[in-house]
N, C-alpha and C. Protein backbone atom coordinates (compact mmCIF):
# COMPACT_ATOMS: atom_id res chain seq x y z
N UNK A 1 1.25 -14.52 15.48
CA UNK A 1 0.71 -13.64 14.48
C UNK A 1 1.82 -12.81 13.84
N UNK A 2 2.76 -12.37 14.39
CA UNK A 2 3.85 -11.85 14.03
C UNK A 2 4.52 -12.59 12.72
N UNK A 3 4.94 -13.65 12.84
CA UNK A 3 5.53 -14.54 11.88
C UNK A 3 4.45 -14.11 10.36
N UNK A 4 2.97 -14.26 10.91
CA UNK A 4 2.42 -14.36 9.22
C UNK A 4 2.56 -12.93 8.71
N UNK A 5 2.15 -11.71 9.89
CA UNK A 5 2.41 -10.39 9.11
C UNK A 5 3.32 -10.21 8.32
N UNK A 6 4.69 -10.78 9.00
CA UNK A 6 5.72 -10.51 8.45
C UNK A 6 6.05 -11.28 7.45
N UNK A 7 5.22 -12.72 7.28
CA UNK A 7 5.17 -13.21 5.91
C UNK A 7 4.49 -12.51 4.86
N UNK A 8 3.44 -11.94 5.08
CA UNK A 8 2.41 -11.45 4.28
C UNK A 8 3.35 -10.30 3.54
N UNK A 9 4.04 -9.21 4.63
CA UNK A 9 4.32 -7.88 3.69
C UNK A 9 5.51 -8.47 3.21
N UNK A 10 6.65 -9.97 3.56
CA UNK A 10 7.59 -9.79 2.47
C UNK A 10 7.09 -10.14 1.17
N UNK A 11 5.72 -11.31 1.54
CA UNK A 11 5.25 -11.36 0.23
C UNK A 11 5.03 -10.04 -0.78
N UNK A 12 4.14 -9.25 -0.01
CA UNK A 12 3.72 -8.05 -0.93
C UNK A 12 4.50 -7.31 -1.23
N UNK A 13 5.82 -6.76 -0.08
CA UNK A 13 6.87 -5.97 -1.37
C UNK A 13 7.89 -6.44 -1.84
N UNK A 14 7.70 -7.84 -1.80
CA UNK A 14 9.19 -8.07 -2.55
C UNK A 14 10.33 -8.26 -2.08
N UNK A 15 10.08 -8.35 -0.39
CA UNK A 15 11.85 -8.07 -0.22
C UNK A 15 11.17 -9.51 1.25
N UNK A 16 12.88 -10.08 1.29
CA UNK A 16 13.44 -10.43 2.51
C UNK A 16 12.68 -10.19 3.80
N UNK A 17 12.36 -11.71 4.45
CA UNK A 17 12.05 -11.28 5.87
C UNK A 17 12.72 -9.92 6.66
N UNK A 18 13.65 -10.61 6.28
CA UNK A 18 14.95 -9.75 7.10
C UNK A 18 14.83 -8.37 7.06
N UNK A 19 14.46 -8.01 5.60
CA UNK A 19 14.67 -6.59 4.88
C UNK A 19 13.26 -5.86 5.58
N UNK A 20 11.87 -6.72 6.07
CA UNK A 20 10.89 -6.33 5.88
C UNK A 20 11.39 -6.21 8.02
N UNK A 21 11.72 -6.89 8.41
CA UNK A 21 12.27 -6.89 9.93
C UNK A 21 12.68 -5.60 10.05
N UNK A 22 13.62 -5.12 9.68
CA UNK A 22 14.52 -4.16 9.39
C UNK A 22 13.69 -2.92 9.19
N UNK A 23 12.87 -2.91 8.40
CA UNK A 23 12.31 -1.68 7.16
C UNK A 23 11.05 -1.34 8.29
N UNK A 24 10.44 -2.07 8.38
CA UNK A 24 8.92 -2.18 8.76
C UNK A 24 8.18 -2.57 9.97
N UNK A 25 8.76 -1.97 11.44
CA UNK A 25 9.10 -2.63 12.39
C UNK A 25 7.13 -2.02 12.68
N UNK A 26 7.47 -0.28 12.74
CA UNK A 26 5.71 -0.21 12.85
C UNK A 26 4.80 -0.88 12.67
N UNK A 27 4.93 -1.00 11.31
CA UNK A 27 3.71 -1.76 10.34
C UNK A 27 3.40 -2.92 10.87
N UNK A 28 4.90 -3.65 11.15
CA UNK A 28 4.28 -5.30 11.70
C UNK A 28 3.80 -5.23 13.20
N UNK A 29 4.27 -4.62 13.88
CA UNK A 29 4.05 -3.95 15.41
C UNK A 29 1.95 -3.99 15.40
N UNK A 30 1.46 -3.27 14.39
CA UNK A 30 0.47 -2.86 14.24
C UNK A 30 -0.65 -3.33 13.58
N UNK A 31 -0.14 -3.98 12.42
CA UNK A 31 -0.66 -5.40 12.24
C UNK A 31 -0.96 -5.84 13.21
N UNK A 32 -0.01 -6.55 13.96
CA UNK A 32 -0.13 -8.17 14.87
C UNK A 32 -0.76 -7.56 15.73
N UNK A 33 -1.20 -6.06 16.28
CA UNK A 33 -2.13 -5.84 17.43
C UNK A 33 -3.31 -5.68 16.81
N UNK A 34 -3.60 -5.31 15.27
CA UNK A 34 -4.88 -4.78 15.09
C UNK A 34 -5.31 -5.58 13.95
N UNK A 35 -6.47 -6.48 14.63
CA UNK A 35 -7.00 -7.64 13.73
C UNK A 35 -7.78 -7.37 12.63
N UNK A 36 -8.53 -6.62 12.65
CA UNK A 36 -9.26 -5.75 11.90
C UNK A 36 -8.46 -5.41 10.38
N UNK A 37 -7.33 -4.79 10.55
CA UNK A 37 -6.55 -4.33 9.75
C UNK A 37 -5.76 -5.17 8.93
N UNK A 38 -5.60 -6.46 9.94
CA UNK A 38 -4.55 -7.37 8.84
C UNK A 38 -5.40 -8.50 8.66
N UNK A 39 -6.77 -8.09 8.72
CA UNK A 39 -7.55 -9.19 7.76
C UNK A 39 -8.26 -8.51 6.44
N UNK A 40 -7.62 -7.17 6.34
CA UNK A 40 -8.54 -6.10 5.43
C UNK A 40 -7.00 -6.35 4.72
N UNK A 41 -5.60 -6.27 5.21
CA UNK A 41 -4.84 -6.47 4.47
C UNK A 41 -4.84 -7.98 3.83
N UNK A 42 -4.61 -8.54 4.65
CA UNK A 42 -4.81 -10.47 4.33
C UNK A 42 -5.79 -10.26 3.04
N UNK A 43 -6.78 -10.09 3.11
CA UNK A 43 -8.24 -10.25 1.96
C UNK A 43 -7.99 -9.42 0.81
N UNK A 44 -7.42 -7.96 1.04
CA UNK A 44 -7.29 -7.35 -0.17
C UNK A 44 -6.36 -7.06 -0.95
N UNK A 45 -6.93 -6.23 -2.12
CA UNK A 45 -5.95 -6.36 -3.29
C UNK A 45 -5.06 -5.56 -3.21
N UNK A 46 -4.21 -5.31 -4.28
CA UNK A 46 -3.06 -5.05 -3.83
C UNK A 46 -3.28 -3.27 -3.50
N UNK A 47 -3.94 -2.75 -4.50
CA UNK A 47 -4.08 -1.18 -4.08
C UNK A 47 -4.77 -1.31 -2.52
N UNK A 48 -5.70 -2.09 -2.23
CA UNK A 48 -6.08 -1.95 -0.60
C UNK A 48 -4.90 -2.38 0.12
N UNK A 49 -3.80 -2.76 0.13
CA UNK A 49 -3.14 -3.34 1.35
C UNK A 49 -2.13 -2.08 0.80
N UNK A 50 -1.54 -1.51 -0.31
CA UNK A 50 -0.54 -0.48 -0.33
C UNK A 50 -1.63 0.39 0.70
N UNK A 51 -2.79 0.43 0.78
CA UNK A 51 -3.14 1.85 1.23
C UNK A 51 -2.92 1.46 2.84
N UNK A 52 -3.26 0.29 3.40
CA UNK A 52 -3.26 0.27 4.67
C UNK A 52 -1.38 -0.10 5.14
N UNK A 53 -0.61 -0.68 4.25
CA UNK A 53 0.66 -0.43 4.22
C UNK A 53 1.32 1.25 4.32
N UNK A 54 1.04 1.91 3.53
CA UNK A 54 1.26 2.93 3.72
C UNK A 54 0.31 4.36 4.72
N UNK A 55 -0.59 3.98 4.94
CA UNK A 55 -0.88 4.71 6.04
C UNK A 55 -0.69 4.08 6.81
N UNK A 56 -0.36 3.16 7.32
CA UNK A 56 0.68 2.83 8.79
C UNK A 56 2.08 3.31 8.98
N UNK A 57 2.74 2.93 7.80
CA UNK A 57 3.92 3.56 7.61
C UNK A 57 4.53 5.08 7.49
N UNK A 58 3.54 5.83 6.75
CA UNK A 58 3.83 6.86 6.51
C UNK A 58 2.65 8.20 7.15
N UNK A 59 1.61 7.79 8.00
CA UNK A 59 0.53 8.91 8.36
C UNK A 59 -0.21 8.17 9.59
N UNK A 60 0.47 7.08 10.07
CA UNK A 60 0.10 6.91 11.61
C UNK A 60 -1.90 6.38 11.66
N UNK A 61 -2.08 5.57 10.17
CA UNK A 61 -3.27 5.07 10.25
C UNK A 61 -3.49 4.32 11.07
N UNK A 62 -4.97 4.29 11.30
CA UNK A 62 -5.94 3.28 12.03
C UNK A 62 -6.72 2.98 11.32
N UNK A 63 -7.27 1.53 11.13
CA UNK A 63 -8.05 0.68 10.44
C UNK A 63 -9.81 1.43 11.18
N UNK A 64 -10.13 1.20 10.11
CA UNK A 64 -11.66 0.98 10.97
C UNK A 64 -12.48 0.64 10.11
């Protein structure tokens, strides 16, 4: 599961596995444990996945 998160957000911002390895260790951490969340990201558009992108990243979200 790891591999697709981390496919999914280089898709969505633009950057490098590598860069998104590097940048975004939470986010993918949290993803790949919380299914819920990276099928709400997987499915939605782009303002829904910035929001669950960035409240992981920046305010310690939980999906629900």
């Amino acid at each position: 599961m790891h591999t697709e998160v981390l496919s999914l957000l280089s898709h969505f911002l633009g950057a490098l596995p590598a860069q998104v390895s590097a940048w975004d260790k939470k986010v993918i951490e949290h993803l790949s444990a919380d299914k819920k969340a990276l099928q709400a990201f997987r499915t939605g558009n782009d303002d829904t996945r910035w929001s669950i992108y960035a409240g992981i990243k920046y305010r310690g979200f939980v999906y629900h």
